[in-house]
Structure formats: C-alpha cells, structure tokens
N, C-alpha and C. Protein backbone atom coordinates (compact mmCIF):
# COMPACT_ATOMS: atom_id res chain seq x y z
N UNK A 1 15.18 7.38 -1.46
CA UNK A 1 14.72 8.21 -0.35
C UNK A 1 13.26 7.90 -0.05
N UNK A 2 13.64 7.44 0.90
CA UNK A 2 11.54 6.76 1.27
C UNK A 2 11.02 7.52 2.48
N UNK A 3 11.53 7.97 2.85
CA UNK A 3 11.26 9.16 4.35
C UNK A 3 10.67 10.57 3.53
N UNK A 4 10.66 11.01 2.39
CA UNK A 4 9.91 12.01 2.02
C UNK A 4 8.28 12.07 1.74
N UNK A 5 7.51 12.79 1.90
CA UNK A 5 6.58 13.09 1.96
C UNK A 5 5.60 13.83 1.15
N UNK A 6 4.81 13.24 0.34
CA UNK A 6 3.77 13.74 -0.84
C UNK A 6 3.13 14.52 0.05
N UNK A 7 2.45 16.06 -0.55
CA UNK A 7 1.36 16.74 0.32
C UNK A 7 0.17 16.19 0.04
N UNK A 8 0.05 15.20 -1.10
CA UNK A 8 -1.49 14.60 -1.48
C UNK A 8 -1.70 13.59 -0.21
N UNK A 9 -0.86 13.26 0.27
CA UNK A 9 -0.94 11.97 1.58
C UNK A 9 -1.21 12.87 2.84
N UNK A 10 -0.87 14.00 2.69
CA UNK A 10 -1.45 15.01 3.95
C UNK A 10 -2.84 15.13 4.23
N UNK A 11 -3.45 15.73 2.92
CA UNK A 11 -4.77 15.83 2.70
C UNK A 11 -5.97 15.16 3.46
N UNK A 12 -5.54 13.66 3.56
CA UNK A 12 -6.40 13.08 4.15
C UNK A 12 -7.54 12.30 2.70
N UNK A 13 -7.41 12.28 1.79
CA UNK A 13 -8.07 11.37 1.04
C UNK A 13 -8.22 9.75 1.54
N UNK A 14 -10.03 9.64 1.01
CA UNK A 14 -10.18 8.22 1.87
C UNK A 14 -9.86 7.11 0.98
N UNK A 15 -9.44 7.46 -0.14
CA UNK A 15 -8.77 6.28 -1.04
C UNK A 15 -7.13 6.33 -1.52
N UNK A 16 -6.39 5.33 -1.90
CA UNK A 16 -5.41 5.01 -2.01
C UNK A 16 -4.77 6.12 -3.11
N UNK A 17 -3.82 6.47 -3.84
CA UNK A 17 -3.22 7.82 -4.52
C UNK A 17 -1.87 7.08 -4.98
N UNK A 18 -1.25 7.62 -6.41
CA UNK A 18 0.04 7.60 -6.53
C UNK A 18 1.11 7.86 -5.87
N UNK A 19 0.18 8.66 -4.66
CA UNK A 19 0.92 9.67 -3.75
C UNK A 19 1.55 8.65 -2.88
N UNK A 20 1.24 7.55 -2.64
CA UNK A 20 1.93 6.69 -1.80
C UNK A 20 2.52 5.86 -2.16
N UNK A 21 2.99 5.67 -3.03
CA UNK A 21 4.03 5.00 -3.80
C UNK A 21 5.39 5.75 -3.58
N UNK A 22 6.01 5.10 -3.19
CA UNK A 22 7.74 5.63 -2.60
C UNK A 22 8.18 6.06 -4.02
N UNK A 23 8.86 7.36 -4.00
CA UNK A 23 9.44 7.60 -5.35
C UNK A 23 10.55 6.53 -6.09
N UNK A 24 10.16 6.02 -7.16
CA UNK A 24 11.04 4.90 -8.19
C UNK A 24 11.04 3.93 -7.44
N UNK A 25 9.55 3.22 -6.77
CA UNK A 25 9.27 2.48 -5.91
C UNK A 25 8.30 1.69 -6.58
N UNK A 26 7.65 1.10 -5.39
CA UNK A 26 6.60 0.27 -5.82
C UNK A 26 5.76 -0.32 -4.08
N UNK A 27 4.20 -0.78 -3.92
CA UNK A 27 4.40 -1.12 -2.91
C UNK A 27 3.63 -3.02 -3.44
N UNK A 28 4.01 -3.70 -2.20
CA UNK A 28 3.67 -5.06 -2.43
C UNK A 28 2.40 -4.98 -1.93
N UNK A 29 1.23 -5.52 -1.79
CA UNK A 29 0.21 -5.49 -0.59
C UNK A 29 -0.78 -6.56 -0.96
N UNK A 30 -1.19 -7.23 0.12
CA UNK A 30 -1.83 -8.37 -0.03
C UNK A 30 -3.55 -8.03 -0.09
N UNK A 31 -4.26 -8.27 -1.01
CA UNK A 31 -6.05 -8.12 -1.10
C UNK A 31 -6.59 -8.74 0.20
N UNK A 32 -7.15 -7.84 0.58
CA UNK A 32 -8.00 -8.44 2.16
C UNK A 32 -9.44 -8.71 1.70
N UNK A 33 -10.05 -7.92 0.88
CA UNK A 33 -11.58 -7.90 0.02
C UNK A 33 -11.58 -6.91 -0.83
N UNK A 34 -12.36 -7.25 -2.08
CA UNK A 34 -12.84 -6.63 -2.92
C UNK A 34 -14.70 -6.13 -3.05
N UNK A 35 -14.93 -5.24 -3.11
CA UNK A 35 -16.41 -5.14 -3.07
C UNK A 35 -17.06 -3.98 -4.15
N UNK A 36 -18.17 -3.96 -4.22
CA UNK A 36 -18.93 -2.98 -4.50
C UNK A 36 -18.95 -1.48 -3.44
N UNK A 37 -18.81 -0.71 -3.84
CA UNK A 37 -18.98 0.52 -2.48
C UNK A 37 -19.31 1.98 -3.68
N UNK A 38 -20.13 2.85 -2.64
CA UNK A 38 -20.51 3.83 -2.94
C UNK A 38 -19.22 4.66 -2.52
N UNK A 39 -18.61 5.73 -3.72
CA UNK A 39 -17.63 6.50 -3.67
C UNK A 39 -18.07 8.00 -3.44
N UNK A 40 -17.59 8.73 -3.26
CA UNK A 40 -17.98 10.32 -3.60
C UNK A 40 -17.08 10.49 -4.35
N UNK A 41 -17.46 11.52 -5.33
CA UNK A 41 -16.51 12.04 -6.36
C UNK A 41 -16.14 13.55 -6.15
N UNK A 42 -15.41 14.08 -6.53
CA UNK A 42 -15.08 15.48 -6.43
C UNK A 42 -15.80 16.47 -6.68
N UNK A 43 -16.78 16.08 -7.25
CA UNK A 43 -18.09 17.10 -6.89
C UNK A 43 -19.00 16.71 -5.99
N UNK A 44 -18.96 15.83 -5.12
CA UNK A 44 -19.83 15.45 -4.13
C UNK A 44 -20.94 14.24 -3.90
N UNK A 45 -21.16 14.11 -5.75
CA UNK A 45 -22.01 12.74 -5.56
C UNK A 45 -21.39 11.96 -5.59
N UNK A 46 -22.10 10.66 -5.33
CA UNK A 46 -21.87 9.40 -5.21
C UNK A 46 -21.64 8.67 -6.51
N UNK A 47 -20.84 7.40 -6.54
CA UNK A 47 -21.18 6.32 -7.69
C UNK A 47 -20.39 5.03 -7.08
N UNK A 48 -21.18 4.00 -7.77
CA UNK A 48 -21.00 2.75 -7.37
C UNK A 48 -19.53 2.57 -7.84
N UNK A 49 -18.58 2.11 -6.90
CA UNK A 49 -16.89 1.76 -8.01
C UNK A 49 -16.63 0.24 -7.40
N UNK A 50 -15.63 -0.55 -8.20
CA UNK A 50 -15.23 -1.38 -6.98
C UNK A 50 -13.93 -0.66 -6.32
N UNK A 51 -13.96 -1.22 -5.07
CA UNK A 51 -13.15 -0.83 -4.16
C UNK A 51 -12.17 -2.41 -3.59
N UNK A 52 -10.58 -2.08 -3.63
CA UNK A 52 -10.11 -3.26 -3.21
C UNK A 52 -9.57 -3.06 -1.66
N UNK A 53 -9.67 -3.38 -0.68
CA UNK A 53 -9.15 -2.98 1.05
C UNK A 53 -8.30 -4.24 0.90
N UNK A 54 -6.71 -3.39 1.75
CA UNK A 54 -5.64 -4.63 2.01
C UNK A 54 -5.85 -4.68 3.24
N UNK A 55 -4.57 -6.00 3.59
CA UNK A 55 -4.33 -6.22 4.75
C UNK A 55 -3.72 -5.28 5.43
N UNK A 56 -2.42 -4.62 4.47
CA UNK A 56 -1.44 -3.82 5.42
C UNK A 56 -2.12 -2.50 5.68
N UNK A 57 -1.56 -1.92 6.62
CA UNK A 57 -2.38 -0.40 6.92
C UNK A 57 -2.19 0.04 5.87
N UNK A 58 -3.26 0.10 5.02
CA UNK A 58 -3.25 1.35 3.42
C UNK A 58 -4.49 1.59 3.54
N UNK A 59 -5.11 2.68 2.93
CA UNK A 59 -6.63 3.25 2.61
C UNK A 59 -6.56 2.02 1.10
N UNK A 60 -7.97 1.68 1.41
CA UNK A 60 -8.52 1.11 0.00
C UNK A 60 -8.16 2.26 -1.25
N UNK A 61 -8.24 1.26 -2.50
CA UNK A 61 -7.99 1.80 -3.67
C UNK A 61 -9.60 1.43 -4.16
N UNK A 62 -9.85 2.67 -5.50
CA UNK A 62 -10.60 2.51 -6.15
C UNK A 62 -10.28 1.77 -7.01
N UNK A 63 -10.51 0.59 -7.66
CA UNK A 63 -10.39 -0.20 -8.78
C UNK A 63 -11.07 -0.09 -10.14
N UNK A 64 -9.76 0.66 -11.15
CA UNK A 64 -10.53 1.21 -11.87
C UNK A 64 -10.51 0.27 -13.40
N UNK A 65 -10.96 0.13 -14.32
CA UNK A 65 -10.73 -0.87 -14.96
C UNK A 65 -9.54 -1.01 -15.76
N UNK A 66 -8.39 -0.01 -16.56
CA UNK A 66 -7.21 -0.66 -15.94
C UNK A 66 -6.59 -1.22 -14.94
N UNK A 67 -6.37 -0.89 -13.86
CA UNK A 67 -6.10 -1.97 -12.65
C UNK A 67 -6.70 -3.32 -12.25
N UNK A 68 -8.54 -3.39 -13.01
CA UNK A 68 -8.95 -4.36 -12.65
C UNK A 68 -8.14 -5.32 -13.70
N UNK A 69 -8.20 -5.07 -14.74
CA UNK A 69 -8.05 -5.89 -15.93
C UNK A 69 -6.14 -6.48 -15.48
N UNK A 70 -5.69 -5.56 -14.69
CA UNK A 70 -3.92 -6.02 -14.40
C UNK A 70 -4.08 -6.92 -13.34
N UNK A 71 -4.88 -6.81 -12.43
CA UNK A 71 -4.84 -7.43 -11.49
C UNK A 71 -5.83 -9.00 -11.93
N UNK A 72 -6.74 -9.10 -12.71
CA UNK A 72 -7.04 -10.16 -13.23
C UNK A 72 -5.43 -10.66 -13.91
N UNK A 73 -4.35 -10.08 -14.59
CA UNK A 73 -3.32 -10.91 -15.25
C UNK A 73 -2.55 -11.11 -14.37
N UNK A 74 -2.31 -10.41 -13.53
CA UNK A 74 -1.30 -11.25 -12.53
C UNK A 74 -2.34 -11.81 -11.34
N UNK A 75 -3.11 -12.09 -11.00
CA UNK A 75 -3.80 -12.80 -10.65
C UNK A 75 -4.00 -14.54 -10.91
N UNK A 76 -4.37 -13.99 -12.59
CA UNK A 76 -4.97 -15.27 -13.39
C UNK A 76 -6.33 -15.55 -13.37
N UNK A 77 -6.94 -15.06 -12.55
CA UNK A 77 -8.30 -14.89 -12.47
C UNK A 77 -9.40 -13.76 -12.43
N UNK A 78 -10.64 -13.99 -13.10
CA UNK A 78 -11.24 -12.38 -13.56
C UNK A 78 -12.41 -11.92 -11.85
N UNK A 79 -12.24 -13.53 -11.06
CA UNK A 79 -13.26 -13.45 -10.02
C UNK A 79 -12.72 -12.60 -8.93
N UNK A 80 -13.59 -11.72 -8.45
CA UNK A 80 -12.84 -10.93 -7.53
C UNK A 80 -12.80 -11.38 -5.63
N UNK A 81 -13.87 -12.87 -6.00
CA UNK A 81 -13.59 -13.50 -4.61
C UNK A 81 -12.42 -14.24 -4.55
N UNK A 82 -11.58 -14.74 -5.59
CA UNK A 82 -10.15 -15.42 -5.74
C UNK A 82 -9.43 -14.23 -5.17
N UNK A 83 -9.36 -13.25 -5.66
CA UNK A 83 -8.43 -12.40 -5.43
C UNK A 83 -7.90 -12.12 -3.85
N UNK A 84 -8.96 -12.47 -2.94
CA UNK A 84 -8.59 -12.17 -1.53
C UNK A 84 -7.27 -12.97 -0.72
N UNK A 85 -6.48 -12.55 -0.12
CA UNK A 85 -5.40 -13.48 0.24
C UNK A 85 -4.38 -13.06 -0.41
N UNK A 86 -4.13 -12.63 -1.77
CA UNK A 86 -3.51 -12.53 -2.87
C UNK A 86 -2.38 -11.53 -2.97
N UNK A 87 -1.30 -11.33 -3.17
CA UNK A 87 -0.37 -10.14 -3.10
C UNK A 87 -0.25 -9.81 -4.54
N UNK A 88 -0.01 -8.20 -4.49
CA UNK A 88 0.23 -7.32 -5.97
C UNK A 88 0.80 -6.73 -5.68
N UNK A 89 1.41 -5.86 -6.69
CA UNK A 89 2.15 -4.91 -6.94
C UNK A 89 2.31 -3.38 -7.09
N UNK A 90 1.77 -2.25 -6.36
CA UNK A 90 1.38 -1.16 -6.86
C UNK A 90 2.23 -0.64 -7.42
N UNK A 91 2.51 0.41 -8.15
CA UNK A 91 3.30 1.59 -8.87
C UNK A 91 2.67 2.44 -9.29
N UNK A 92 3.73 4.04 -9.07
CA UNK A 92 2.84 5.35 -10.04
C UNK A 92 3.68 5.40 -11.45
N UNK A 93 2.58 5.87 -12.22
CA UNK A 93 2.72 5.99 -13.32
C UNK A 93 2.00 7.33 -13.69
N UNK A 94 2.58 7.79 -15.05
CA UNK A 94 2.46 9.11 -15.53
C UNK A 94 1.34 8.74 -16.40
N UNK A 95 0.20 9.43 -16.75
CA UNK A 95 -0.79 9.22 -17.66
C UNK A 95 -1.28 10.37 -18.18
N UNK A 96 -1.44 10.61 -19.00
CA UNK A 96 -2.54 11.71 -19.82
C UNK A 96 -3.94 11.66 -19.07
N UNK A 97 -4.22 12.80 -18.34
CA UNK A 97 -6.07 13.30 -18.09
C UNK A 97 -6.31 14.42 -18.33
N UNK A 98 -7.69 14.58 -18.32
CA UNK A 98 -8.15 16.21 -18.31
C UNK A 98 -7.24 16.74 -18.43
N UNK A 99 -6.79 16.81 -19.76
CA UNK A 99 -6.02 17.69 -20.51
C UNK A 99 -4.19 17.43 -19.83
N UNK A 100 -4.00 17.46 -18.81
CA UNK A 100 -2.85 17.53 -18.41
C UNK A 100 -2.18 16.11 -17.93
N UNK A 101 -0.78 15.53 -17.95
CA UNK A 101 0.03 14.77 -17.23
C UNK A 101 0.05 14.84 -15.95
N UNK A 102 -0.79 13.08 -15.62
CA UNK A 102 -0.16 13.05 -13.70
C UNK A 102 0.12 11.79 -13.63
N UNK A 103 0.48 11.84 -12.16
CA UNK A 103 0.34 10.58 -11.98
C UNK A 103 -0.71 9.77 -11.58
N UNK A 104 -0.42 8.64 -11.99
CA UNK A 104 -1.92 7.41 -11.36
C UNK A 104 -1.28 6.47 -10.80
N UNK A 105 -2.05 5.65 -9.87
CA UNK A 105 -1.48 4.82 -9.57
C UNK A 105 -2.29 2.86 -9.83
N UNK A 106 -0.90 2.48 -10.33
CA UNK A 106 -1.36 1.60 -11.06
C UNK A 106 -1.02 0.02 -10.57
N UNK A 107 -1.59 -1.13 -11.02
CA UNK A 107 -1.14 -2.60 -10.84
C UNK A 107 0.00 -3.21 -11.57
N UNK A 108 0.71 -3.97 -11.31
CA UNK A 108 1.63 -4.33 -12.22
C UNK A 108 0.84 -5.87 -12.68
N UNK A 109 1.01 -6.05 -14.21
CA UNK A 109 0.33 -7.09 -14.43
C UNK A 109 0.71 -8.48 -14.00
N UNK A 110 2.05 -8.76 -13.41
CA UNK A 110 2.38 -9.73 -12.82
C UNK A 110 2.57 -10.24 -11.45
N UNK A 111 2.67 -10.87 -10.71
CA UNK A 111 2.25 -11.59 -9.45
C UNK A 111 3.65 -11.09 -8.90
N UNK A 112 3.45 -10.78 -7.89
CA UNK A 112 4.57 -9.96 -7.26
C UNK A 112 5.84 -11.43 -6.55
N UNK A 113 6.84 -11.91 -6.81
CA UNK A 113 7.78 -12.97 -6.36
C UNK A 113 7.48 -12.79 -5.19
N UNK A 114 7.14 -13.39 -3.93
CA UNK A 114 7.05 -13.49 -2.39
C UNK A 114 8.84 -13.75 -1.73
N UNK A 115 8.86 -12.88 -0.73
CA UNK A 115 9.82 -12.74 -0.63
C UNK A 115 9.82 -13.32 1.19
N UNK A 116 11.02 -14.09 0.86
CA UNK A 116 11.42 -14.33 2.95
C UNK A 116 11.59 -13.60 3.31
N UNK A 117 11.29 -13.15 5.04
CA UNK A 117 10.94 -12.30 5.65
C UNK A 117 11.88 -12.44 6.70
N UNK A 118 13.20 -12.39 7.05
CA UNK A 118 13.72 -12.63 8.25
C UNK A 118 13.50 -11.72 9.19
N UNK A 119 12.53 -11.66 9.49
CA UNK A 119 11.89 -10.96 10.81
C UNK A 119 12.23 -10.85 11.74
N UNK A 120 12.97 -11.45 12.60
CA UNK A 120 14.18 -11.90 13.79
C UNK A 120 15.29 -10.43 13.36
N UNK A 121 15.89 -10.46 12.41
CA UNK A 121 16.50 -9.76 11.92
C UNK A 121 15.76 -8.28 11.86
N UNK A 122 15.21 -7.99 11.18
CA UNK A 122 14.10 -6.92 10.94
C UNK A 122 13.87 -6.54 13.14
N UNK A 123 13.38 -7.74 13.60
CA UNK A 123 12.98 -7.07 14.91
C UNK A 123 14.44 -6.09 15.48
N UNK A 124 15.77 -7.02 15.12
CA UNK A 124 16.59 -6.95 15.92
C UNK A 124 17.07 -5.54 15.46
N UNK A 125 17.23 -5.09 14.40
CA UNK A 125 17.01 -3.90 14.03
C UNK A 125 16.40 -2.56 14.80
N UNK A 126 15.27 -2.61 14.66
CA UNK A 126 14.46 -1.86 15.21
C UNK A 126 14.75 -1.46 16.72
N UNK A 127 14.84 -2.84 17.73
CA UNK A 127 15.38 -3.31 19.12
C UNK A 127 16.85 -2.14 19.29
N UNK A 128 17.19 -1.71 18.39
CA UNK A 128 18.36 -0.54 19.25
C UNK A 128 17.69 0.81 19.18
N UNK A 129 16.52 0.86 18.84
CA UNK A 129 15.97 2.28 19.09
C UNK A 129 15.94 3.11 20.44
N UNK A 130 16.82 3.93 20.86
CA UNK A 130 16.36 4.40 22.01
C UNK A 130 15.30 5.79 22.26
N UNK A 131 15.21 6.07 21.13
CA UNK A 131 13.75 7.37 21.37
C UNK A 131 12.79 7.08 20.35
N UNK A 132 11.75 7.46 20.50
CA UNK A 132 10.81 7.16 19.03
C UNK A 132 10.88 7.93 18.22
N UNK A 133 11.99 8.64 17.73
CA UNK A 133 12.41 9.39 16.55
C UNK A 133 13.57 8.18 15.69
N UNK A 134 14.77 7.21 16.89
CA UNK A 134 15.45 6.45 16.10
C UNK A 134 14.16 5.17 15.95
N UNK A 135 13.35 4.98 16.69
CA UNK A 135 12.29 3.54 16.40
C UNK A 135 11.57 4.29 14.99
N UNK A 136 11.14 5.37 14.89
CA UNK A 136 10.69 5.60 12.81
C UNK A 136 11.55 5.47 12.11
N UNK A 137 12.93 6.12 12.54
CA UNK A 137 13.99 6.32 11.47
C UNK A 137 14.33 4.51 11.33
N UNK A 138 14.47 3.43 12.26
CA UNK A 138 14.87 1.87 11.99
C UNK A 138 13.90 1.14 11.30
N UNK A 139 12.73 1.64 11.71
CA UNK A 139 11.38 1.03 11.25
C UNK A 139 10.91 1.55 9.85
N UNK A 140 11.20 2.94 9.15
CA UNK A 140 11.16 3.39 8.03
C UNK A 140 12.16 2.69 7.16
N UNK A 141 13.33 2.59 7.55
CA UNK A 141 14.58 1.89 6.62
C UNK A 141 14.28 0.17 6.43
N UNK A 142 12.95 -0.34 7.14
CA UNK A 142 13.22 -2.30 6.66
C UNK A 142 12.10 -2.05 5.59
N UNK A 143 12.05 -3.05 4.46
CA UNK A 143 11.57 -3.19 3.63
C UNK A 143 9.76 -3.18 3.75
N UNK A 144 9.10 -3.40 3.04
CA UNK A 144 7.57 -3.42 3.27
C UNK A 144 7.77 -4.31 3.67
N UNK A 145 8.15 -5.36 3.13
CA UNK A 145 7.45 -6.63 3.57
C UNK A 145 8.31 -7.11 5.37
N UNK A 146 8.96 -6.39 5.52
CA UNK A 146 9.56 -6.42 6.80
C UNK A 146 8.40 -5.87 7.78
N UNK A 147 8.42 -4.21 7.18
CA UNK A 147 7.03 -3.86 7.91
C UNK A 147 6.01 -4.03 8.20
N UNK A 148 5.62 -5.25 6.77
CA UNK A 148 4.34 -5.64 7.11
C UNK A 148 3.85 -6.98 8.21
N UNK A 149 5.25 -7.41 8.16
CA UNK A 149 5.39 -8.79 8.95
C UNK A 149 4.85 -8.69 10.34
N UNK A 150 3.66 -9.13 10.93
CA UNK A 150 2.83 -9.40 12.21
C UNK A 150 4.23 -9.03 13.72
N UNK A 151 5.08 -9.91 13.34
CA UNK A 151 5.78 -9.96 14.76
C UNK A 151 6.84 -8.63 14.86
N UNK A 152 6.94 -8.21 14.01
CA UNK A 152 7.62 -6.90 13.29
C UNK A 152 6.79 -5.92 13.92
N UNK A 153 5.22 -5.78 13.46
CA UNK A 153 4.62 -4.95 13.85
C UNK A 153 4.28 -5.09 15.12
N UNK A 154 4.17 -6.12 15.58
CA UNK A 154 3.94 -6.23 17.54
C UNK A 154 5.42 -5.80 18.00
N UNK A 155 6.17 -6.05 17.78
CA UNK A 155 7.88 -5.70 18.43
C UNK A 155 7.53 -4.14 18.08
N UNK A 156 7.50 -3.34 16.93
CA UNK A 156 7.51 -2.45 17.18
C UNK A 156 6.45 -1.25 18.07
N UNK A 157 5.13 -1.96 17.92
CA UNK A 157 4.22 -1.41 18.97
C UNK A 157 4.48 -1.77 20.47
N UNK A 158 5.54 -2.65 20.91
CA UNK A 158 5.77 -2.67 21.98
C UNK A 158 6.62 -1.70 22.44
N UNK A 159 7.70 -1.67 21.44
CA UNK A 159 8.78 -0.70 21.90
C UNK A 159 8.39 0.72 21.70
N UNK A 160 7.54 0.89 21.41
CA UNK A 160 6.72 2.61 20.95
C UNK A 160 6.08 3.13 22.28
N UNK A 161 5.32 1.80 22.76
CA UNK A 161 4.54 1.89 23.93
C UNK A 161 5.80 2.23 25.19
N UNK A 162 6.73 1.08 24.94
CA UNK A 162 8.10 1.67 26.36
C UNK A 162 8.66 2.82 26.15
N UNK A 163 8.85 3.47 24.61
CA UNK A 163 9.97 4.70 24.47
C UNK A 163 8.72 5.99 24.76
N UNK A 164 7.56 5.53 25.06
CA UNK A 164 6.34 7.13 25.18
C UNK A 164 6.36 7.42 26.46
C-alpha cells in the first residue's frame, strides 16, 4: 500500500524522515550534491551537518554518520564529490533514542542494481487518465524509478496541465 500517508510528511519538515519511506519499502534516489549546511535543530539553533540533495523531488537528508559511513560502502568511496551522480538506497528502520523506539531513516550499504525503465510503457499507462484523480491514482501505482524517469515526468505534467 503506497498511497497511504505519514502525518510526519504533513508537517512540512525541511529534511528528509523515515516518514517517506513507503511502508516495507525502500526508496532508490540518485545524489545530486553533498555539502556542508547550517541545520536548525529542535530547539532552534543551528549546527554545521552534512546535507545530501537528490535529483528526484525529495527534501535533502541530513547525513548522519551512520548513513555516511553506508553510503561510503555502497558507494566504494569515502569522497563526497564521487558520490554525486550516484544512486542509493533509502529504508526505515527501527532504532533505540532518547529513551524510546523509532524509526530512522537509513542507507543500505550496497549499490542499489539499476533497473530498465520502459518508460513508453510507464507513459502509456498514465495516458488513460481521464481526471486528475485517475492521473495520481496511474502515476502513484508505476514504480520510482518509472516516476522518476524525465519523459514520464514531462508526459505526466502535460496531461495534468490538459485534465485542470
């Protein structure tokens, strides 16, 4: 079930969350840059974290040093200018904090298999939408990497623009 909805993704947080991880899921997403950036923390100040921004529409993740250290192994490399270009693996996971069990969301230490994209297919899909309630419901059901696919995402911003 991938159409349900975390209330932590409501909120509006400006960084990435377990919360977006499809339940008994995972997401693929390719590194656009890695940097230095000033964070706010939950009490309001600031601190230096790294921060990784993808390509696909996601809010950056904070990169915390488990994740850095996973994403150096499926990577293969500890430099964080290699890393750009690069596809991973997200998943939530259950962890022990401040006292209580949550979730986090984490890297998988291995390089995510790249997968063909029959996009033609994926468009043609989408292409029987006749209101923009069936264009989410066709466009929610193709895979990420369907969704994330450029001509995928222009076919469907076209047909969004005709069904408004």
């Amino acid at each position: 079930m991938t159409d349900l909805t975390h209330w932590k993704g409501q909120v509006n947080p400006d960084y990435l969350g377990a919360y977006a991880v499809p339940p008994n899921g995972s997401l693929v997403v390719t590194i656009k840059s890695v940097s230095k950036e000033m964070v706010p923390s939950p009490t309001g100040d600031k601190k230096e974290c790294l921060v990784v921004h993808f390509v696909e529409n996601y809010k950056p993740m904070v990169c915390n040093r488990t994740n850095g250290k996973a994403i150096e192994k499926a990577l293969k490399s500890p430099y964080i200018e290699k890393w750009a270009g690069q596809k991973i693996e997200l998943y939530s996971s259950k962890v022990k904090a401040f006292g209580e069990e949550m979730d986090a969301l984490r890297v998988r230490n291995i390089a995510p298999i790249a997968k063909v994209v029959d996009y033609k297919k994926a468009i043609e899909a989408i292409s029987k939408s006749k209101t923009l309630e069936e264009l989410k419901k066709f466009y929610m059901a193709l895979t990420p990497e369907e969704q994330a696919h450029k001509e995928v995402i222009k076919a469907k911003d076209e047909l969004k623009t005709k069904l408004q």
